[in-house]
Protein backbone atom coordinates (compact mmCIF):
# COMPACT_ATOMS: atom_id res chain seq x y z
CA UNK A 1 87.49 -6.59 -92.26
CA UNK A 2 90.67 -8.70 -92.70
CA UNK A 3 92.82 -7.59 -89.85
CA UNK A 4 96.69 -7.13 -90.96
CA UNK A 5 98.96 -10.42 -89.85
CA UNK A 6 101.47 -10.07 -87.21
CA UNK A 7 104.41 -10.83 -86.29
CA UNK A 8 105.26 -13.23 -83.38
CA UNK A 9 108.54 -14.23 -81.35
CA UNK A 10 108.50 -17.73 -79.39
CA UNK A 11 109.85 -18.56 -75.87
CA UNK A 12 111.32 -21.61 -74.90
CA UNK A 13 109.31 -24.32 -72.61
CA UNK A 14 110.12 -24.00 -69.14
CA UNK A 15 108.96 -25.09 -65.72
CA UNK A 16 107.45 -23.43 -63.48
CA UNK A 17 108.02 -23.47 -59.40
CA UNK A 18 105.48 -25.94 -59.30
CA UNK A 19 106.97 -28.34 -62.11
CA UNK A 20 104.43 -27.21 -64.25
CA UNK A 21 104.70 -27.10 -67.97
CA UNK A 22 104.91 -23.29 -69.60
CA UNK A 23 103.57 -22.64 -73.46
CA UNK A 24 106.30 -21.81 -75.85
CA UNK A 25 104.74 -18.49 -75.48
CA UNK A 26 103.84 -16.70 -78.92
CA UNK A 27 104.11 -12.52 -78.77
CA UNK A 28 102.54 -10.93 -81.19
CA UNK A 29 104.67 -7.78 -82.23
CA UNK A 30 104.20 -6.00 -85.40
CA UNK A 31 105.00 -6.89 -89.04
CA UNK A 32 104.51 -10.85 -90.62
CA UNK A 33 103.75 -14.25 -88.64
CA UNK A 34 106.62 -16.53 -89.96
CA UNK A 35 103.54 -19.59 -89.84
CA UNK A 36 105.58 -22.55 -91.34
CA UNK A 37 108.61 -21.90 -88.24
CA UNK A 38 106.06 -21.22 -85.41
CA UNK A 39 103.69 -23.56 -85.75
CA UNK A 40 106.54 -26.14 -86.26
CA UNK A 41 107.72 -25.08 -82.60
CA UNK A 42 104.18 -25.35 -81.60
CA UNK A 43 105.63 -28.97 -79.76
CA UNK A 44 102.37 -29.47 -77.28
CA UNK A 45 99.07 -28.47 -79.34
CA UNK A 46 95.81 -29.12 -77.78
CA UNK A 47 93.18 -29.94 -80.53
CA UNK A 48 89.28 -29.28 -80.43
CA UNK A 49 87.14 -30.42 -82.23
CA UNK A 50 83.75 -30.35 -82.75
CA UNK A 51 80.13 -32.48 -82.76
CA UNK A 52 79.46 -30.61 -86.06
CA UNK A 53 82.70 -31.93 -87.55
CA UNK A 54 82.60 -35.42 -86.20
CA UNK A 55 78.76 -36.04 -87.25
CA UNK A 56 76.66 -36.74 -90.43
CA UNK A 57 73.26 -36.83 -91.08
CA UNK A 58 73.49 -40.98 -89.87
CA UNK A 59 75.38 -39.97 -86.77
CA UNK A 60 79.38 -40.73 -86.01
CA UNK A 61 81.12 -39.45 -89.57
CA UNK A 62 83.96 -42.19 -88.92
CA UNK A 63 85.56 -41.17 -92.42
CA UNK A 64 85.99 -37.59 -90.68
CA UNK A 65 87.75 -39.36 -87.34
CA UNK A 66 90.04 -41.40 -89.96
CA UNK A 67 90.52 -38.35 -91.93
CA UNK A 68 92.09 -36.41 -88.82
CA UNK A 69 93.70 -39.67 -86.96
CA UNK A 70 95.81 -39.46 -90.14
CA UNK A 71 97.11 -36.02 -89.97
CA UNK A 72 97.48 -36.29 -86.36
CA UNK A 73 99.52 -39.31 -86.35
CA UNK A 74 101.89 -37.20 -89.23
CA UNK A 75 102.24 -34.88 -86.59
CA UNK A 76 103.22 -36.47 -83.86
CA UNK A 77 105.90 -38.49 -86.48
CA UNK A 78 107.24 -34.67 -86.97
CA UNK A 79 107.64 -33.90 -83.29
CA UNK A 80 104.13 -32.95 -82.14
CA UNK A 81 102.49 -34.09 -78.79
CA UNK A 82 98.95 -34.03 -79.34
CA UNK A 83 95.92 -33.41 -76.66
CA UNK A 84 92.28 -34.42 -78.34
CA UNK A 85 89.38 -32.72 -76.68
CA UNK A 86 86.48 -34.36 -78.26
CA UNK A 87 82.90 -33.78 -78.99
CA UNK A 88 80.33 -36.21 -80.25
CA UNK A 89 79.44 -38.34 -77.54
CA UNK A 90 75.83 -36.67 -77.34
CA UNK A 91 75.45 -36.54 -81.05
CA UNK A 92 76.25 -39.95 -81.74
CA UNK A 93 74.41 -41.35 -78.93
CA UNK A 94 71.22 -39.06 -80.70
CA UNK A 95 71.56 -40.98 -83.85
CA UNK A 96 71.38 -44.03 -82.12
CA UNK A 97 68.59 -43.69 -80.36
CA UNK A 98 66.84 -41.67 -82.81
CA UNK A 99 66.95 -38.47 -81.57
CA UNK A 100 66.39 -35.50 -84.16
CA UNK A 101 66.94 -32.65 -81.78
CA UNK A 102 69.49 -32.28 -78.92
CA UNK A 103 68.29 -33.49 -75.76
CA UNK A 104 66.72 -30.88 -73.41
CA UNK A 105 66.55 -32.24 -70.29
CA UNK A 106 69.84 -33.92 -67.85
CA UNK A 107 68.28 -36.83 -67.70
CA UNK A 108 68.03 -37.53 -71.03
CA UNK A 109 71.88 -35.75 -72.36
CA UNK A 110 73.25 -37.70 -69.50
CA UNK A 111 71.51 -41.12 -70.81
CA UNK A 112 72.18 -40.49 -74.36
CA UNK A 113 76.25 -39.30 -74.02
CA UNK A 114 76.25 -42.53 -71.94
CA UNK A 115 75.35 -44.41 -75.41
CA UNK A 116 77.19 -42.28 -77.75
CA UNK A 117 80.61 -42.04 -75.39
CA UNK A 118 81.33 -45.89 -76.23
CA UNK A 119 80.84 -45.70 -79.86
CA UNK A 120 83.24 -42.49 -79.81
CA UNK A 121 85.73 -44.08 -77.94
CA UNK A 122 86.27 -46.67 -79.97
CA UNK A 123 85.93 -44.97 -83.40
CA UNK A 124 89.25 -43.00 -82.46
CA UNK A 125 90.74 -46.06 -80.87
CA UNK A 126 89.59 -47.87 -83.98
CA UNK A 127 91.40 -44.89 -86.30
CA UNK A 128 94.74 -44.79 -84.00
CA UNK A 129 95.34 -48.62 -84.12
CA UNK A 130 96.49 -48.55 -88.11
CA UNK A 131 99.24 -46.40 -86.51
CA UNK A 132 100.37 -48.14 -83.50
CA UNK A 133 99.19 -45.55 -81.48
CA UNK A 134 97.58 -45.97 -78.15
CA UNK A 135 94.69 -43.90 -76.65
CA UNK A 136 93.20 -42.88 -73.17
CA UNK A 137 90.44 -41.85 -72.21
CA UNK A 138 89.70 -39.11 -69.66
CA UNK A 139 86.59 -38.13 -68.93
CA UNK A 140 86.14 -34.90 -66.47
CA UNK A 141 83.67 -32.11 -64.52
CA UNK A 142 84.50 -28.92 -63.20
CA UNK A 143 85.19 -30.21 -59.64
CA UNK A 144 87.86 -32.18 -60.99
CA UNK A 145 89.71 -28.46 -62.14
CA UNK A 146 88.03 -26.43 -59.34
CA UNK A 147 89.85 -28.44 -57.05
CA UNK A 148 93.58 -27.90 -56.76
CA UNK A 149 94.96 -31.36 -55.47
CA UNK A 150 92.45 -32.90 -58.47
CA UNK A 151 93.53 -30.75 -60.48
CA UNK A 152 97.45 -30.93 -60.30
CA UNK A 153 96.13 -35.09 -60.47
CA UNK A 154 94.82 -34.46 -63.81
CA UNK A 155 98.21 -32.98 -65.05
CA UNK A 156 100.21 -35.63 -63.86
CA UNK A 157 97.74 -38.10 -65.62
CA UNK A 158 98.05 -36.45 -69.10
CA UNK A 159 102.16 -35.80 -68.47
CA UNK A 160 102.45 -39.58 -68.15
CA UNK A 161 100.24 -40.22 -70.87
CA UNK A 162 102.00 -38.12 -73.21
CA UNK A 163 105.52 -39.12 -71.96
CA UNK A 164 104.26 -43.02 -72.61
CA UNK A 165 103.59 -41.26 -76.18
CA UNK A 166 99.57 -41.95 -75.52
CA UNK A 167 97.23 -39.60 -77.07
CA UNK A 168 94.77 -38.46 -74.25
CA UNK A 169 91.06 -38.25 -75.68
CA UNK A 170 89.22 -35.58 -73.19
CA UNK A 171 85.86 -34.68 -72.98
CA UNK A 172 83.31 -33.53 -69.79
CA UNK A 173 81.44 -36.37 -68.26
CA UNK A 174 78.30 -35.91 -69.46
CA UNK A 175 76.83 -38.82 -68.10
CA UNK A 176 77.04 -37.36 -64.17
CA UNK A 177 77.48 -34.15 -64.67
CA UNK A 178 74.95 -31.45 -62.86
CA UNK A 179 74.43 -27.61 -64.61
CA UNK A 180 76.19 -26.79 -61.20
CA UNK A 181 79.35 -28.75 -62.02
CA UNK A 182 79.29 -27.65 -66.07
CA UNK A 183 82.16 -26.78 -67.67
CA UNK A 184 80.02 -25.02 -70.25
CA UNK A 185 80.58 -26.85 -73.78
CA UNK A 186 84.07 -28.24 -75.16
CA UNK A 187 85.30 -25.46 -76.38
CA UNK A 188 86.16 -24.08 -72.54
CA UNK A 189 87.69 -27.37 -71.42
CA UNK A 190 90.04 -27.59 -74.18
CA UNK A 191 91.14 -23.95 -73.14
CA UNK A 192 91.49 -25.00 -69.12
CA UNK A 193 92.77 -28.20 -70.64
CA UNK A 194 95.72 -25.65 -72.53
CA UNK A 195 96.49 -24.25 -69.81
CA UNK A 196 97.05 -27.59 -67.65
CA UNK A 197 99.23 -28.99 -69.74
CA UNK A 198 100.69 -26.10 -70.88
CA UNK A 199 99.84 -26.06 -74.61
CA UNK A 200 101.72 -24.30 -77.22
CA UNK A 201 98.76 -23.71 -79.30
CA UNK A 202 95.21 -24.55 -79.79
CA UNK A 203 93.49 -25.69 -82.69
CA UNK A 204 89.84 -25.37 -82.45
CA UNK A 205 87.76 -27.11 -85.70
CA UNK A 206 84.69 -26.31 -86.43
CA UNK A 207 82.22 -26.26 -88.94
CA UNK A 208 82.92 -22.88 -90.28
CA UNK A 209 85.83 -20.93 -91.55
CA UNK A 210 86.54 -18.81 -88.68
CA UNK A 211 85.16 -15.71 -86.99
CA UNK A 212 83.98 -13.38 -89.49
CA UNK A 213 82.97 -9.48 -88.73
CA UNK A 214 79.39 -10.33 -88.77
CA UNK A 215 77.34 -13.59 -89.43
CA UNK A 216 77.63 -14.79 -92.75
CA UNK A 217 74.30 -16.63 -91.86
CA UNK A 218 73.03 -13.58 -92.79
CA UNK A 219 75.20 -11.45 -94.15
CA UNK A 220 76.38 -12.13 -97.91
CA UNK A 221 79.41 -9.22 -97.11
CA UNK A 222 80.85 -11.10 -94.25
CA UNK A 223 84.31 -10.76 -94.11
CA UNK A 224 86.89 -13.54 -92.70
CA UNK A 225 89.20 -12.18 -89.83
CA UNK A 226 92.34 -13.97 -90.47
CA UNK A 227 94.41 -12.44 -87.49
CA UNK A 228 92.88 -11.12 -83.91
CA UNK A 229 95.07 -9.44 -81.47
CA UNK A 230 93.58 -8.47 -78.17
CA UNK A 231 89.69 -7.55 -77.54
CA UNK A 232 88.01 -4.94 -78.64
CA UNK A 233 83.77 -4.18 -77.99
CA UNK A 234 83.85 -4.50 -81.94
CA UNK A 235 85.51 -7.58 -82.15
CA UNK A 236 83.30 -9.34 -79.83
CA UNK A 237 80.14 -7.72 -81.19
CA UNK A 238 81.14 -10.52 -84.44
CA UNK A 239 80.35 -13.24 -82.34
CA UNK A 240 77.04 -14.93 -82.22
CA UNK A 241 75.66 -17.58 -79.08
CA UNK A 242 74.22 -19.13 -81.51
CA UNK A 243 75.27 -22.88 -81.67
CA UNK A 244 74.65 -25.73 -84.10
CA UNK A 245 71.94 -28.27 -83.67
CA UNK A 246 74.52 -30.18 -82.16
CA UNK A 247 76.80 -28.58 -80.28
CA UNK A 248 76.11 -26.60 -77.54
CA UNK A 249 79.13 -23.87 -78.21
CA UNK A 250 78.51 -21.52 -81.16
CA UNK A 251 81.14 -18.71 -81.96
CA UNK A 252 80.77 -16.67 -78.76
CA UNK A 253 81.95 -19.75 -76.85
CA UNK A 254 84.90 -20.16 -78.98
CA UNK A 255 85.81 -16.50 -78.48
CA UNK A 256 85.52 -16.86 -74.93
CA UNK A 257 87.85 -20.00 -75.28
CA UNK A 258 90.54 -18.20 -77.09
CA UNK A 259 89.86 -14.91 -74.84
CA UNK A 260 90.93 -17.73 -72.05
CA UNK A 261 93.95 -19.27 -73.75
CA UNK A 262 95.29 -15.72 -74.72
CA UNK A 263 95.53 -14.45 -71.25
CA UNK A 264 97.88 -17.74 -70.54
CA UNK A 265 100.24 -16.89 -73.61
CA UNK A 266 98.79 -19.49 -75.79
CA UNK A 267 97.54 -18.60 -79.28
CA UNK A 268 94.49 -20.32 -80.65
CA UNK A 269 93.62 -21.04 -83.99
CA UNK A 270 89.78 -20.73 -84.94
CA UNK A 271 89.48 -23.28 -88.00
CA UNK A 272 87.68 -25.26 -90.72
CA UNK A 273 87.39 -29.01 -89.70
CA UNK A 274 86.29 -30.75 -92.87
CA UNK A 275 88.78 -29.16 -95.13
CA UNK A 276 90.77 -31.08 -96.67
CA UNK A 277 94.15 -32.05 -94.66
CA UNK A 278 93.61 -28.63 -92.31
CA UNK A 279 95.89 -29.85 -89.60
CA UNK A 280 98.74 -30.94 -91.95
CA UNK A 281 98.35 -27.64 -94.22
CA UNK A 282 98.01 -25.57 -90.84
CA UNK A 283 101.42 -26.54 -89.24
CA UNK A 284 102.83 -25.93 -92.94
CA UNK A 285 101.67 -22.13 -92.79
CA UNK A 286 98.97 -22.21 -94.63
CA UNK A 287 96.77 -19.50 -93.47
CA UNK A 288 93.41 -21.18 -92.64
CA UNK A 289 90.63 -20.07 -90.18
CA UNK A 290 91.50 -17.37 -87.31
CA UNK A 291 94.41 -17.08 -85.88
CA UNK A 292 94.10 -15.73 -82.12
CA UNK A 293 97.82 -13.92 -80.62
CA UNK A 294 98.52 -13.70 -77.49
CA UNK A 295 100.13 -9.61 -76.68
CA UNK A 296 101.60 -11.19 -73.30
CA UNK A 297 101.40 -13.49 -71.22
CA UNK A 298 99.14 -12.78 -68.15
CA UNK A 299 99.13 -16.10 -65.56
CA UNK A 300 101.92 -18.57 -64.57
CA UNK A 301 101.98 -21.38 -62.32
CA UNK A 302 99.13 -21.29 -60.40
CA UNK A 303 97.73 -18.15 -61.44
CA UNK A 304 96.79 -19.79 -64.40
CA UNK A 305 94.25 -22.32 -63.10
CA UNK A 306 92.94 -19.72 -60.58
CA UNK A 307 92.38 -16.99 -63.71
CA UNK A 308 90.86 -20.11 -65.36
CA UNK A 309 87.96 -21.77 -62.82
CA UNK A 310 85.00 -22.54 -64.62
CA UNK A 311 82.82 -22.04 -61.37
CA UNK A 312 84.50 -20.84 -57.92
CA UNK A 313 83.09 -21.72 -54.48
CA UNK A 314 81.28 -18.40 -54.15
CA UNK A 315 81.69 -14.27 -54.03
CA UNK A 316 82.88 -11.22 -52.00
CA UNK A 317 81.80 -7.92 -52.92
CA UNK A 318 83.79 -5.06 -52.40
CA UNK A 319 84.05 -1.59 -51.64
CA UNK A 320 85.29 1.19 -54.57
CA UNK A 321 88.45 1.09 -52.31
CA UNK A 322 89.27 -2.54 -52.21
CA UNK A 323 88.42 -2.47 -55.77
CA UNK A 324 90.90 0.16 -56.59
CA UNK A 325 93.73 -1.36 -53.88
CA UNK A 326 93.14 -4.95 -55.93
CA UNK A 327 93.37 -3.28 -59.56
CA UNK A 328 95.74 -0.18 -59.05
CA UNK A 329 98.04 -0.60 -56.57
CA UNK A 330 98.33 -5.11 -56.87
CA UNK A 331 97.53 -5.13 -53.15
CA UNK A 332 96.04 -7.71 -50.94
CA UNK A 333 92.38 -7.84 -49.75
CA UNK A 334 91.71 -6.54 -46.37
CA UNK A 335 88.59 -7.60 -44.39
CA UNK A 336 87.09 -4.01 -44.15
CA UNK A 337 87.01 -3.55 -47.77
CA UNK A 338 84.15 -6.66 -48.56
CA UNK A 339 80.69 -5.61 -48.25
CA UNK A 340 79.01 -9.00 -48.61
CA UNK A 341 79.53 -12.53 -48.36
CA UNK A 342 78.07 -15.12 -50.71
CA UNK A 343 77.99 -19.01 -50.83
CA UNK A 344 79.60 -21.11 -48.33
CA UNK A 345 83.38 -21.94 -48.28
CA UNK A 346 86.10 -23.53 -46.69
CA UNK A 347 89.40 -22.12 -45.68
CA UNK A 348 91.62 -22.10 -49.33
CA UNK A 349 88.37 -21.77 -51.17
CA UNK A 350 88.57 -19.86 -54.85
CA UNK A 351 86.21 -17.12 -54.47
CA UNK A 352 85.36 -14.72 -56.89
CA UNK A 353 85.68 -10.70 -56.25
CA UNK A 354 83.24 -8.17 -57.31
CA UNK A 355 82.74 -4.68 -57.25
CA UNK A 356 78.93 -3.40 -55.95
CA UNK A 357 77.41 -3.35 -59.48
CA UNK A 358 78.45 -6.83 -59.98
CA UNK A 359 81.58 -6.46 -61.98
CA UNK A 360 84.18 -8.91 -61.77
CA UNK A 361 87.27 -7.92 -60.82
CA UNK A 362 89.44 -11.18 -59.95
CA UNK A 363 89.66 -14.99 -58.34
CA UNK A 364 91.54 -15.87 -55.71
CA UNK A 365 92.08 -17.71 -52.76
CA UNK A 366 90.89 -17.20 -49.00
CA UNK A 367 92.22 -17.47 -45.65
CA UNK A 368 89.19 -17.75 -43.96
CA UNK A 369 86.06 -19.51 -44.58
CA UNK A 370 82.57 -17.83 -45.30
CA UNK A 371 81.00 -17.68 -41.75
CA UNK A 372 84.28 -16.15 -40.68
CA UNK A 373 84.46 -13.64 -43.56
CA UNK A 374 81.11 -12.56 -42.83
CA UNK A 375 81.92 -11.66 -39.33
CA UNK A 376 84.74 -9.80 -40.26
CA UNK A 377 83.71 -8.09 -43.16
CA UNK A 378 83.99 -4.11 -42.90
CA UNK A 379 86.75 -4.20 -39.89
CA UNK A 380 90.07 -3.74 -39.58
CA UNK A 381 92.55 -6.61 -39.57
CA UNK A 382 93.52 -5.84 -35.64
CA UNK A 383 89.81 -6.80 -34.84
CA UNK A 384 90.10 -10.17 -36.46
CA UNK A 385 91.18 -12.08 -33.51
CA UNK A 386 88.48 -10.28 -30.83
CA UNK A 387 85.83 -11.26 -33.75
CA UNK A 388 86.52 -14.75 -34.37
CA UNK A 389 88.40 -16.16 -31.84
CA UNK A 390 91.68 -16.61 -33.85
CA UNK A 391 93.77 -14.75 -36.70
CA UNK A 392 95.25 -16.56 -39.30
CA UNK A 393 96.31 -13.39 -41.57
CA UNK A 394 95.86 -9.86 -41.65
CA UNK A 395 94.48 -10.82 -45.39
CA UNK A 396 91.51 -12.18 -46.07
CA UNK A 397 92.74 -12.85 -49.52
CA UNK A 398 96.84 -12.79 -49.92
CA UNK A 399 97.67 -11.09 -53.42
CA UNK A 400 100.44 -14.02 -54.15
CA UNK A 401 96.63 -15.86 -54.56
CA UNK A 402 94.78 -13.60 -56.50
CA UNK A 403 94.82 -12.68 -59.98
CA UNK A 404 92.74 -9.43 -62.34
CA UNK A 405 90.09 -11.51 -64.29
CA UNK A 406 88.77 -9.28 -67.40
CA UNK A 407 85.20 -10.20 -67.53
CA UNK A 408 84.14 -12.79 -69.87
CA UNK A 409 82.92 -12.63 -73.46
CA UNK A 410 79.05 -11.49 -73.54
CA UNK A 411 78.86 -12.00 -70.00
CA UNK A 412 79.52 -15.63 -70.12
């Protein structure tokens, strides 16, 4: 099915209490996009893209990086700052070594992204230098998002990058990076790298056209969806885990990406890399790929890295009650709603809440650490002192540092 376009009204940047940049916000509301004047106020874009587009059969496709330096650099000469989250450092460092199949153990992906990150690197440096234009490098693991001070670090890093009118080249640190400390695959940093920097948009290339109603893999009928508004069970059902022999996302992941950048007000545009001029013929209206509209926007400030933590510190699960008081009513979380304690915090941790079946219902931030939580667990706030020796809150989690997390795509 090709899903009916829609018609969207932009916001104007603004900061936040925190100083923090907010997206030009895009609301989808009925009727026709106008592509050619929103995407030309979509100032701070955030561009994916992927191993599959940036590799050949003899490993680093450096036509395909000089393809896309060139439309980036028109972009930026018409007003647009541009983010690059790239993929390729694993495939390329596979061609070099030989490798036919993706590496399967850490050792080995670490050792092999350590090889291919330096030819990457410079291929884009290589492709920006006809223009003038300067890139950085930023290489980066969960802990450096999961953590607030690092995180706020990282924005300040790219703000100053792009103010110095440097193009920031992202991608996770493969090389030291531990499954605990994954961010997943690309396609989920350059979503918690949209909301960081507060991205207008996200353009996510990939080797395929978009997200179709079923797998054209297998399905001659498959249909392109051109325009997705909010998520329905039947929408998701069209996307397969599947990756490439590559990659390590596959359509599910990308869903989950834009299911992520949606919830912060920024759209997200599912699209085909190795079409000719896509960027350039993208911000000129063409309708390419899958376009993904935000209905409102969800998070601000820090509500959007908390709604956004790859992996928090550990989990409370709560009573029907709490769950009800949390979801309902926008309350705080009291100590004699939580049932269990898992993992060990600190004080300020970002814990995750579920209900007893295992359902999440939100992130936030406690006031007491794990061993204390346990202790107090199923009493009531006045017993919190006798208990523990001291009372910092009545709350063990204050609902100014909590946010409603829909669960993610396919249980990722």
């Amino acid at each position: 099915m090709e899903l009916e376009i829609e018609k969207v009204a932009t916001s104007q940047n603004t900061l936040d209490q925190e100083g923090s940049r907010s997206p030009a916000t895009i609301i989808a509301n009925g009727d026709s996009v106008d592509r050619p004047s929103w995407f030309g106020r979509c100032r701070r874009v955030v561009l994916k893209v992927g191993s599959a587009v940036l590799t050949g059969p003899r490993g680093l496709d450096r036509v395909m990086i000089h393809r896309l330096s060139d439309q980036v650099a028109e972009l930026r000469q018409r007003g647009h700052e541009v983010v690059l989250v790239s993929s390729g450092a694993v495939a390329s460092g596979m061609r070099k070594v030989g490798l036919k199949e993706r590496p399967r153990t850490i050792p080995q992906k670490q050792a092999t992204a350590a090889i291919g990150q330096t030819f990457l690197m410079h291929a884009w440096e290589e492709a920006f230098d006809k223009f003038d234009i300067l890139t950085a490098q930023i290489l980066l693991t969960n802990e450096d998002l999961a953590h607030r001070h690092r995180y706020l670090n990282a924005r300040n890093t790219l703000e100053t990058l792009l103010d110095w009118n440097i193009i920031p080249i992202i991608n996770e640190n493969d090389t030291v990076v531990v499954e605990e400390i994954k961010f997943g695959d690309n396609d989920q940093l350059s979503a918690l790298i949209a909301g960081l920097v507060g991205a207008d948009l996200v353009v996510n290339l990939t080797d395929t056209q978009g997200l179709y109603d079923c797998d054209p893999r297998f399905h001659r009928d498959a249909n392109l969806i051109r325009v997705v508004r909010g998520f329905s069970p039947k929408l998701l059902a069209c996307a397969t885990p599947q990756p490439g022999s590559v990659g390590t996302g596959g359509m599910w992941s990308k869903v989950n990406a834009a299911k992520r950048c949606l919830a912060s007000g920024i759209p997200m545009v599912i699209a085909p890399g190795r079409e000719k001029d896509v960027l350039l013929r993208l911000f000129q209206g063409e309708v390419l790929g899958t376009l993904f509209l935000p209905k409102e926007r969800l998070y601000h400030g820090k509500k959007v890295w908390l709604a956004n933590l790859p992996k928090p510190a550990g989990d409370l699960v709560l009573d029907p009650g709490a769950v009800r008081a949390l979801q309902k009513s926008g309350k705080s979380l009291l100590p004699i709603g939580i049932r269990q304690v898992r993992g060990s915090f600190g004080v300020g941790a970002p814990v995750r809440c579920l209900s007893e079946d295992g359902t999440l219902v939100g992130v936030g931030l406690t006031n007491y650490k794990a061993s204390e939580i346990d202790k107090i667990k199923g009493h009531h706030s006045d017993d919190i002192e006798t208990l523990i020796g001291y009372k910092h809150s009545d709350e063990v989690i204050h609902r100014n540092n909590f946010v409603l997390v829909d669960p993610p795509v396919n249980g990722m």
